[in-house]
PDB file of N, CA and C in Angstrom:
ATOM      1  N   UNK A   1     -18.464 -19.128 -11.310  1.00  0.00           N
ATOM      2  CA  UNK A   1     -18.470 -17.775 -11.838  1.00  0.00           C
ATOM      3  C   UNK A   1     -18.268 -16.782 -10.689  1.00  0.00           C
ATOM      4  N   UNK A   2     -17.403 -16.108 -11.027  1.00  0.00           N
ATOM      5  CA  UNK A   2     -17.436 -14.561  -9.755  1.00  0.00           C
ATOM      6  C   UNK A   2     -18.171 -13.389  -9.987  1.00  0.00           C
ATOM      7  N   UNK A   3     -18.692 -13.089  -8.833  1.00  0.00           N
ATOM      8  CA  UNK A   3     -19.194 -12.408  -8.922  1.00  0.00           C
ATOM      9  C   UNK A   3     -18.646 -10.585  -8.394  1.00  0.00           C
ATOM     10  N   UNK A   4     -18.800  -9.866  -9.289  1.00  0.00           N
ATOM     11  CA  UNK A   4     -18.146  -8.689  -8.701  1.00  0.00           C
ATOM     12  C   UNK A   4     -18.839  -7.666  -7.444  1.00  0.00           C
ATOM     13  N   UNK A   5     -18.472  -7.208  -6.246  1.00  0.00           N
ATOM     14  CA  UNK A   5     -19.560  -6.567  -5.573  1.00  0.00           C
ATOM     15  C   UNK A   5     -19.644  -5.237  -6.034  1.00  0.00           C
ATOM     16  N   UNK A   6     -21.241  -5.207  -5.960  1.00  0.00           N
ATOM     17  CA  UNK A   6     -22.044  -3.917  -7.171  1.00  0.00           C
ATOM     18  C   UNK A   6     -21.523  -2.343  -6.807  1.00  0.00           C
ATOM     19  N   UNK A   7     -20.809  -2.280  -6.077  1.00  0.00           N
ATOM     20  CA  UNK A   7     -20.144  -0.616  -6.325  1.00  0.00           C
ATOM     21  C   UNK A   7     -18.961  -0.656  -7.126  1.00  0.00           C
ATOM     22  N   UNK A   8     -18.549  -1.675  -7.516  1.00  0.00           N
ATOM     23  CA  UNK A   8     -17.233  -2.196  -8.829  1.00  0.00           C
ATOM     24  C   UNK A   8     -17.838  -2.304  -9.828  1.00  0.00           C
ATOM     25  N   UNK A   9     -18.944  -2.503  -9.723  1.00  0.00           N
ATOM     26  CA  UNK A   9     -19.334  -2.782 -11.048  1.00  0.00           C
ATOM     27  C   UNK A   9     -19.941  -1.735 -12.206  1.00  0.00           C
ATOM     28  N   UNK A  10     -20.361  -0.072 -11.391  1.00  0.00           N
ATOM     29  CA  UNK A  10     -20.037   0.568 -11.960  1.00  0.00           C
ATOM     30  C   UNK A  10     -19.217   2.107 -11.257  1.00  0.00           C
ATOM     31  N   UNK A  11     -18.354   1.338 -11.145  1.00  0.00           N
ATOM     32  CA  UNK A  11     -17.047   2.133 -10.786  1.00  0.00           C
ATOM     33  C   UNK A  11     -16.143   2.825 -12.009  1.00  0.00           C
ATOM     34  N   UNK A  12     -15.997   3.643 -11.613  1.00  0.00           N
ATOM     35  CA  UNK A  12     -14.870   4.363 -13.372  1.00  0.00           C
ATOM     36  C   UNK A  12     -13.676   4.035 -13.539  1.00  0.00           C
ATOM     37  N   UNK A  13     -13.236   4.182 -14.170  1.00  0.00           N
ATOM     38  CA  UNK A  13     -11.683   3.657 -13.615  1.00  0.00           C
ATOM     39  C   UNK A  13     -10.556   4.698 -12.826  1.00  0.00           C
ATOM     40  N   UNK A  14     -11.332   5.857 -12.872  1.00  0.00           N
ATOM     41  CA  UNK A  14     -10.878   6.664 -12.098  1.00  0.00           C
ATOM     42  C   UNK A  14     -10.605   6.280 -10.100  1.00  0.00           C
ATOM     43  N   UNK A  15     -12.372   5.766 -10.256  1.00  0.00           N
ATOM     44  CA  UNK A  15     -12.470   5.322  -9.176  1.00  0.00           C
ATOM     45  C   UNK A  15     -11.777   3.796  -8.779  1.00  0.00           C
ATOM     46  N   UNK A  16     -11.525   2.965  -9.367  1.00  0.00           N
ATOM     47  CA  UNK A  16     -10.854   1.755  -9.223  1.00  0.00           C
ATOM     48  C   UNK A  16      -8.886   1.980  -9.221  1.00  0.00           C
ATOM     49  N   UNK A  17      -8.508   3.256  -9.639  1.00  0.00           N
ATOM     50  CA  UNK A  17      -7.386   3.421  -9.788  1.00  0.00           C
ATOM     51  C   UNK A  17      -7.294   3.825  -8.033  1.00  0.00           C
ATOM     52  N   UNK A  18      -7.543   4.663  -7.846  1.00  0.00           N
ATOM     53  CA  UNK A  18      -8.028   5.415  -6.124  1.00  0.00           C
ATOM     54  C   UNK A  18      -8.235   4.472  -5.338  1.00  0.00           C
ATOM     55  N   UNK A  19      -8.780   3.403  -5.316  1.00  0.00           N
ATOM     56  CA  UNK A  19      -9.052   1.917  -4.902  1.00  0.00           C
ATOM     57  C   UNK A  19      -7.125   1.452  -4.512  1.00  0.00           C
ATOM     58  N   UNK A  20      -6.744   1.245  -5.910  1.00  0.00           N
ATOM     59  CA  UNK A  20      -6.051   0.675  -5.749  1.00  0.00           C
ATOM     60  C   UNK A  20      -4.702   1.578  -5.620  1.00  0.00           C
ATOM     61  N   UNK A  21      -4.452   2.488  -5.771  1.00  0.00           N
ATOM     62  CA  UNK A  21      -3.866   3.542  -4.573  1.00  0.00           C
ATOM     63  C   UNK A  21      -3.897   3.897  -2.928  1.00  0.00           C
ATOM     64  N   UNK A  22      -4.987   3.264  -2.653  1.00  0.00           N
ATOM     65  CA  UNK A  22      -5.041   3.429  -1.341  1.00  0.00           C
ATOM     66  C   UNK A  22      -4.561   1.952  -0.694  1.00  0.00           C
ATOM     67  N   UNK A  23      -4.930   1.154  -1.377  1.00  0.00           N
ATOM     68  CA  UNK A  23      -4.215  -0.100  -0.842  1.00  0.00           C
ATOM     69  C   UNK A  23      -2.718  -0.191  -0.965  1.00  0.00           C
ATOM     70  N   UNK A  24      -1.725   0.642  -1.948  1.00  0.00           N
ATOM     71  CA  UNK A  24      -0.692   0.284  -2.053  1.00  0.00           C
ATOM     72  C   UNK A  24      -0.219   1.259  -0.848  1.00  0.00           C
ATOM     73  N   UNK A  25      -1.370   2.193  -0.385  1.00  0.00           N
ATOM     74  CA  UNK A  25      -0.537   3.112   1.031  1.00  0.00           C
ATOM     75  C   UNK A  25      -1.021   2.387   2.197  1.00  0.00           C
ATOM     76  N   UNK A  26      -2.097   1.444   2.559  1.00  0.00           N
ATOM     77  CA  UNK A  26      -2.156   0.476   3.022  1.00  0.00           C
ATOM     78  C   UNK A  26      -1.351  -0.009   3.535  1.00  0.00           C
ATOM     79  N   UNK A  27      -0.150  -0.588   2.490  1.00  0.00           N
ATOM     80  CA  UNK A  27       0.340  -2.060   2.468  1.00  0.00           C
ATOM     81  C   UNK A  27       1.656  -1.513   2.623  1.00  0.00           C
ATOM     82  N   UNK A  28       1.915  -0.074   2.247  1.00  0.00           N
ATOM     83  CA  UNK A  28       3.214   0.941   2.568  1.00  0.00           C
ATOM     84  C   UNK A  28       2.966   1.057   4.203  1.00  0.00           C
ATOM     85  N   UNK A  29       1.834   1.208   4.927  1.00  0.00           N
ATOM     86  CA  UNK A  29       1.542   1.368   6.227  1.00  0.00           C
ATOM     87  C   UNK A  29       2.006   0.115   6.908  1.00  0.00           C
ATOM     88  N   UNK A  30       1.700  -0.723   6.401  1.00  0.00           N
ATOM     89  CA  UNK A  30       1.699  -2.328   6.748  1.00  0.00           C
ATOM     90  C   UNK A  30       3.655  -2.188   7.368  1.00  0.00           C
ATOM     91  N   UNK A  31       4.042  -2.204   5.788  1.00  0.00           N
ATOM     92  CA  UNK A  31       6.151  -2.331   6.000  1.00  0.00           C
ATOM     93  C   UNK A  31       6.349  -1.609   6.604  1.00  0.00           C
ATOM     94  N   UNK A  32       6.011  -0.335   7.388  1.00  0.00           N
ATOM     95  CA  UNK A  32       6.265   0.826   7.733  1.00  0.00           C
ATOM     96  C   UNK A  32       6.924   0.143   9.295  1.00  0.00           C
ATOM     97  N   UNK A  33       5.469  -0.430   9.618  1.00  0.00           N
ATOM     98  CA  UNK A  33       4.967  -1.348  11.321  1.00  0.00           C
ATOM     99  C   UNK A  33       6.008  -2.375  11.184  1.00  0.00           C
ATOM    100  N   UNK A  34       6.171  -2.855   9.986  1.00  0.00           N
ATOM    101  CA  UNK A  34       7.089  -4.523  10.166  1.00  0.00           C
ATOM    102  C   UNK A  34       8.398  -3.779  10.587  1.00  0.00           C
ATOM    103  N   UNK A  35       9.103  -2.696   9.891  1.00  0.00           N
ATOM    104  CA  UNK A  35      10.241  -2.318   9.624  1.00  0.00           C
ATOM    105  C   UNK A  35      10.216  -1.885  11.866  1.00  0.00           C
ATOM    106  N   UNK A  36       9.285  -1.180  11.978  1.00  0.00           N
ATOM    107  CA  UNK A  36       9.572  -0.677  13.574  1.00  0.00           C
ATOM    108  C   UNK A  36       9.981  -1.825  14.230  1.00  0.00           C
ATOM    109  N   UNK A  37       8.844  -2.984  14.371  1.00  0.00           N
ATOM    110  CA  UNK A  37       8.744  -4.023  14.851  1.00  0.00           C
ATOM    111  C   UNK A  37      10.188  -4.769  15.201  1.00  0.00           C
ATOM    112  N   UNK A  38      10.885  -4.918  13.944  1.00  0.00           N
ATOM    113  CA  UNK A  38      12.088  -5.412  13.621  1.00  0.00           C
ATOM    114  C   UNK A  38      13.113  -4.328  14.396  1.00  0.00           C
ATOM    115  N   UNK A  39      12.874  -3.422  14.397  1.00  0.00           N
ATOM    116  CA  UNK A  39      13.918  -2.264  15.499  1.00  0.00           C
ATOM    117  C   UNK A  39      13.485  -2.415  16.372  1.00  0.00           C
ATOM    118  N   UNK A  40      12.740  -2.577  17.017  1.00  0.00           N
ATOM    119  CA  UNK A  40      12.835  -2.539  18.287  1.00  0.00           C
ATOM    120  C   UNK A  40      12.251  -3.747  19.222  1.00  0.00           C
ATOM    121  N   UNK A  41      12.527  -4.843  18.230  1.00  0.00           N
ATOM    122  CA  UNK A  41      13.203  -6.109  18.948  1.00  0.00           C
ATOM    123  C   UNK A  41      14.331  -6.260  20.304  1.00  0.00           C
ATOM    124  N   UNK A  42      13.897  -6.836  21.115  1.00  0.00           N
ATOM    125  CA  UNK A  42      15.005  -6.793  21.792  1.00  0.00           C
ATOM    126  C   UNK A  42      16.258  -7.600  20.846  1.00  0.00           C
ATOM    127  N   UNK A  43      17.498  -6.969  21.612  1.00  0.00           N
ATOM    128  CA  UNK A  43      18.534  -7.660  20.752  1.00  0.00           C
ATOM    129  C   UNK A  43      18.981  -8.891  21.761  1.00  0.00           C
ATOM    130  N   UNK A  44      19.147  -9.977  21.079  1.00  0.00           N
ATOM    131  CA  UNK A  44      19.413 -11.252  21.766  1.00  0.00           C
ATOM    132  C   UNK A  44      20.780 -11.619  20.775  1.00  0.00           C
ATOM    133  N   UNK A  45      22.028 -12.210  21.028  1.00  0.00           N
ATOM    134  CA  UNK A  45      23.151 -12.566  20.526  1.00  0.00           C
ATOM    135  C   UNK A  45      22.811 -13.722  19.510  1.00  0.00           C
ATOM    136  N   UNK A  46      22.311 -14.755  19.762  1.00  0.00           N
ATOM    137  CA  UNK A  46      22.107 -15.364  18.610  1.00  0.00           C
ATOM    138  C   UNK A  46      21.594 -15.159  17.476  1.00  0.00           C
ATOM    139  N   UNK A  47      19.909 -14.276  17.828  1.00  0.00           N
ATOM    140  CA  UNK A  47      18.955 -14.091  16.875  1.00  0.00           C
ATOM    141  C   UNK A  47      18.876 -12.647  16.821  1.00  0.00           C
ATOM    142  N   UNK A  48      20.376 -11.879  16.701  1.00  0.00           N
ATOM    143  CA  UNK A  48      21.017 -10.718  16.424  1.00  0.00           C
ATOM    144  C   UNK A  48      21.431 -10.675  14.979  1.00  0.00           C
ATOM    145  N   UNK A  49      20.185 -10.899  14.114  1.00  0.00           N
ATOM    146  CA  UNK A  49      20.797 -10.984  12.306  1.00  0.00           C
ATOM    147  C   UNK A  49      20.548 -10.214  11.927  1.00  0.00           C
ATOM    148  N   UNK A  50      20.265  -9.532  10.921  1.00  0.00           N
ATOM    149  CA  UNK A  50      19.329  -9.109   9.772  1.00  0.00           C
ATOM    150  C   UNK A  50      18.147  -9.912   9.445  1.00  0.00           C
ATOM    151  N   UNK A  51      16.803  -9.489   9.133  1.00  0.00           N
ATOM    152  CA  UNK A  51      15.511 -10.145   8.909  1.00  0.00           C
ATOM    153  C   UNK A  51      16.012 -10.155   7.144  1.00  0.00           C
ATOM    154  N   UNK A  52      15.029 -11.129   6.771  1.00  0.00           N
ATOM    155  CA  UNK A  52      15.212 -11.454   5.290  1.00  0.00           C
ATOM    156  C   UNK A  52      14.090 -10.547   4.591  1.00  0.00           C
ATOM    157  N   UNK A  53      12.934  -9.548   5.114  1.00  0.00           N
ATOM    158  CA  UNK A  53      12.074  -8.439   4.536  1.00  0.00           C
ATOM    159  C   UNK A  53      12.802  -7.794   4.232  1.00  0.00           C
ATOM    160  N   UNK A  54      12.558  -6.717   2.835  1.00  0.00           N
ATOM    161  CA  UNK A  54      13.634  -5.700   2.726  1.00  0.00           C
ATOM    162  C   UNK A  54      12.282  -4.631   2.987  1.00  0.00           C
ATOM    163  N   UNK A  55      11.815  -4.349   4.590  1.00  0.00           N
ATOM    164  CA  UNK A  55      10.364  -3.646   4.629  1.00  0.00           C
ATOM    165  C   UNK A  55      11.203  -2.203   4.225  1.00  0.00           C
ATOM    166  N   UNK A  56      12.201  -1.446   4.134  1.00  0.00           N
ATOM    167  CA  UNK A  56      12.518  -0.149   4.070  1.00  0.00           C
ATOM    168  C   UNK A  56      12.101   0.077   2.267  1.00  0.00           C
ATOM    169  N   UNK A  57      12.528  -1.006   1.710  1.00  0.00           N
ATOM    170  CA  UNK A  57      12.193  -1.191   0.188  1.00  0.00           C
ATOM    171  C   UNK A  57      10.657  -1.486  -0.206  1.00  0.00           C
ATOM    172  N   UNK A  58      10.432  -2.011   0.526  1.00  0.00           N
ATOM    173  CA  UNK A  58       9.042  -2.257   0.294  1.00  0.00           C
ATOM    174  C   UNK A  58       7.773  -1.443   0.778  1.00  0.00           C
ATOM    175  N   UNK A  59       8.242  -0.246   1.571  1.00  0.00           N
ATOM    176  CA  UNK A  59       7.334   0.842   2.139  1.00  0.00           C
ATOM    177  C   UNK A  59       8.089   1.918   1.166  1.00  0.00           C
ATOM    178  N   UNK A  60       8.985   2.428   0.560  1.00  0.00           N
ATOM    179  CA  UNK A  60       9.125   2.884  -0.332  1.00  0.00           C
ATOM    180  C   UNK A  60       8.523   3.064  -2.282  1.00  0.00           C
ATOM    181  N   UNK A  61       8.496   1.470  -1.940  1.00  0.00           N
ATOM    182  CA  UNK A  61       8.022   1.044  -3.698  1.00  0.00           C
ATOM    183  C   UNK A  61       6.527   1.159  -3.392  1.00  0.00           C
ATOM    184  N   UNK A  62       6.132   0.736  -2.209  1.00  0.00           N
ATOM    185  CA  UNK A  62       4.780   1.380  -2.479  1.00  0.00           C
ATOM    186  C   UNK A  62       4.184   2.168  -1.828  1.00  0.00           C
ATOM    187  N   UNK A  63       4.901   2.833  -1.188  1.00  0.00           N
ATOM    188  CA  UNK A  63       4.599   4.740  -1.004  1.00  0.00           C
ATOM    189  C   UNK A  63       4.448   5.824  -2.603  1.00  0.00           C
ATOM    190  N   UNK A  64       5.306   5.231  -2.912  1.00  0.00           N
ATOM    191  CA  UNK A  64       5.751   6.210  -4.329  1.00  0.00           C
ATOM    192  C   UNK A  64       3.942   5.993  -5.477  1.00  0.00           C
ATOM    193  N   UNK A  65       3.934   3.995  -5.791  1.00  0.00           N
ATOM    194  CA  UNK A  65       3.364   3.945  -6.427  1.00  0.00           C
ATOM    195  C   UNK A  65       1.833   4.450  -5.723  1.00  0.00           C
ATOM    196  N   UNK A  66       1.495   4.098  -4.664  1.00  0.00           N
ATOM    197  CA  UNK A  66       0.235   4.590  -4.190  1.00  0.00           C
ATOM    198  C   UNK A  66       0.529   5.991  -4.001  1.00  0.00           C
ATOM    199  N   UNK A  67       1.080   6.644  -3.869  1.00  0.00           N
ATOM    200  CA  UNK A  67       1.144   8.254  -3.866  1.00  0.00           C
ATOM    201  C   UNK A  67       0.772   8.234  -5.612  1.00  0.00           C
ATOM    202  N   UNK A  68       1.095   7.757  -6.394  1.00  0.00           N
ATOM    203  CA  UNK A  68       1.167   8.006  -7.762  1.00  0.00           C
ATOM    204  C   UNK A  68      -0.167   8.143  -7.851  1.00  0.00           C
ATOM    205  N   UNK A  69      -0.599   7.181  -7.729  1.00  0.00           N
ATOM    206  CA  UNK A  69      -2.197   6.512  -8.548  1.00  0.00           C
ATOM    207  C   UNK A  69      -3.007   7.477  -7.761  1.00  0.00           C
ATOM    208  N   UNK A  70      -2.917   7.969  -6.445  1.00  0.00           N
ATOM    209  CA  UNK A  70      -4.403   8.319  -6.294  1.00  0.00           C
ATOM    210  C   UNK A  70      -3.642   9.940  -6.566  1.00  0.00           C
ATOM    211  N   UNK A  71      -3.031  10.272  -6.552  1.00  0.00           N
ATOM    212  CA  UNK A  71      -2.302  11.460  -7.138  1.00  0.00           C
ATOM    213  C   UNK A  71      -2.921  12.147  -8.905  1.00  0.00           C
ATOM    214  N   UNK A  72      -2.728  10.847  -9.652  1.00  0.00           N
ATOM    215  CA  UNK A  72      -3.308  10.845 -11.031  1.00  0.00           C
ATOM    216  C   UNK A  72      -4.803  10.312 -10.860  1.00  0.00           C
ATOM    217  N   UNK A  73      -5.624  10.136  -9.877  1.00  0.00           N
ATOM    218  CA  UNK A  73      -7.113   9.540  -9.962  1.00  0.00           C
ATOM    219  C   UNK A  73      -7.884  10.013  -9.314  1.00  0.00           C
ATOM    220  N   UNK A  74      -7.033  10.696  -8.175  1.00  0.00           N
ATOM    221  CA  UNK A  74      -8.345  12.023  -7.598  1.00  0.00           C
ATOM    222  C   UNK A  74      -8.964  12.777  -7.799  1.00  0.00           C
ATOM    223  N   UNK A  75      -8.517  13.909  -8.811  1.00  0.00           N
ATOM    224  CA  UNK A  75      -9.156  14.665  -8.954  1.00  0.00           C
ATOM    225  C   UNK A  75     -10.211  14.326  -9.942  1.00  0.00           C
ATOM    226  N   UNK A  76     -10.228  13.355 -11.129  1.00  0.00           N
ATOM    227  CA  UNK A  76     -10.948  12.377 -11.942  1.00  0.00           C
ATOM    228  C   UNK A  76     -11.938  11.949 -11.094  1.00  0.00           C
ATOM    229  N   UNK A  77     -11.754  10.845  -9.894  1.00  0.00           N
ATOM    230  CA  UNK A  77     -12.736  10.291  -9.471  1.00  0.00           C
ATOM    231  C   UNK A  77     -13.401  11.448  -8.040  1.00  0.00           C
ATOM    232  N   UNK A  78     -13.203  12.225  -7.746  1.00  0.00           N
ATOM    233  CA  UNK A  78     -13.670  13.497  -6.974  1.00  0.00           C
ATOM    234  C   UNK A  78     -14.641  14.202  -7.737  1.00  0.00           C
ATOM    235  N   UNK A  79     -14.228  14.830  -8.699  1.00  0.00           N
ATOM    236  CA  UNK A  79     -14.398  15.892  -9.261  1.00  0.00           C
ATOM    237  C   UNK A  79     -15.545  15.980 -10.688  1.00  0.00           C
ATOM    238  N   UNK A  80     -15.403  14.261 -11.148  1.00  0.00           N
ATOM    239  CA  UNK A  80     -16.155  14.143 -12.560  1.00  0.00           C
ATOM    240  C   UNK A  80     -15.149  14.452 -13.672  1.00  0.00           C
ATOM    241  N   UNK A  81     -15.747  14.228 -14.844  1.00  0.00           N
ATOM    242  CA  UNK A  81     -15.094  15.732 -15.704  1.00  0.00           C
ATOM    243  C   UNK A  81     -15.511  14.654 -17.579  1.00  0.00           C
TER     244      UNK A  81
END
């Protein structure tokens, strides 16, 4: 059985949306670093490819959606109502 840890458990969903908004800017932070990383590789002739991450796509899709959610859950889980 799992167990949930007790500030989830009565969390609103206001507050669990904000949760999970901040992780998708997180994880937008995360591709942000991979995408640099990958530029400023030194360039070597062989292992001069393209990487198979699409991190520019993937710090986008979840920039937008974590901008969304805590966008629509802040002022809810801030504020009351």
């Amino acid at each position: 059985m799992v167990h949930e840890p007790e500030f989830l458990l009565f969390a609103s969903e206001a507050d669990l949306v904000a949760l999970a908004g901040a992780g998708f800017l997180i994880l937008a932070l995360l591709a942000l670093l991979g995408d640099r990383m990958r530029n400023r590789r030194e360039r070597v002739e062989r292992l001069d490819r393209v990487g198979w991450v699409p991190w520019t796509g993937i710090f986008v899709a979840c920039a937008i959606i974590g901008g969304g959610l805590l966008t629509m859950s802040l002022p809810q889980a801030l504020f009351g109502g």
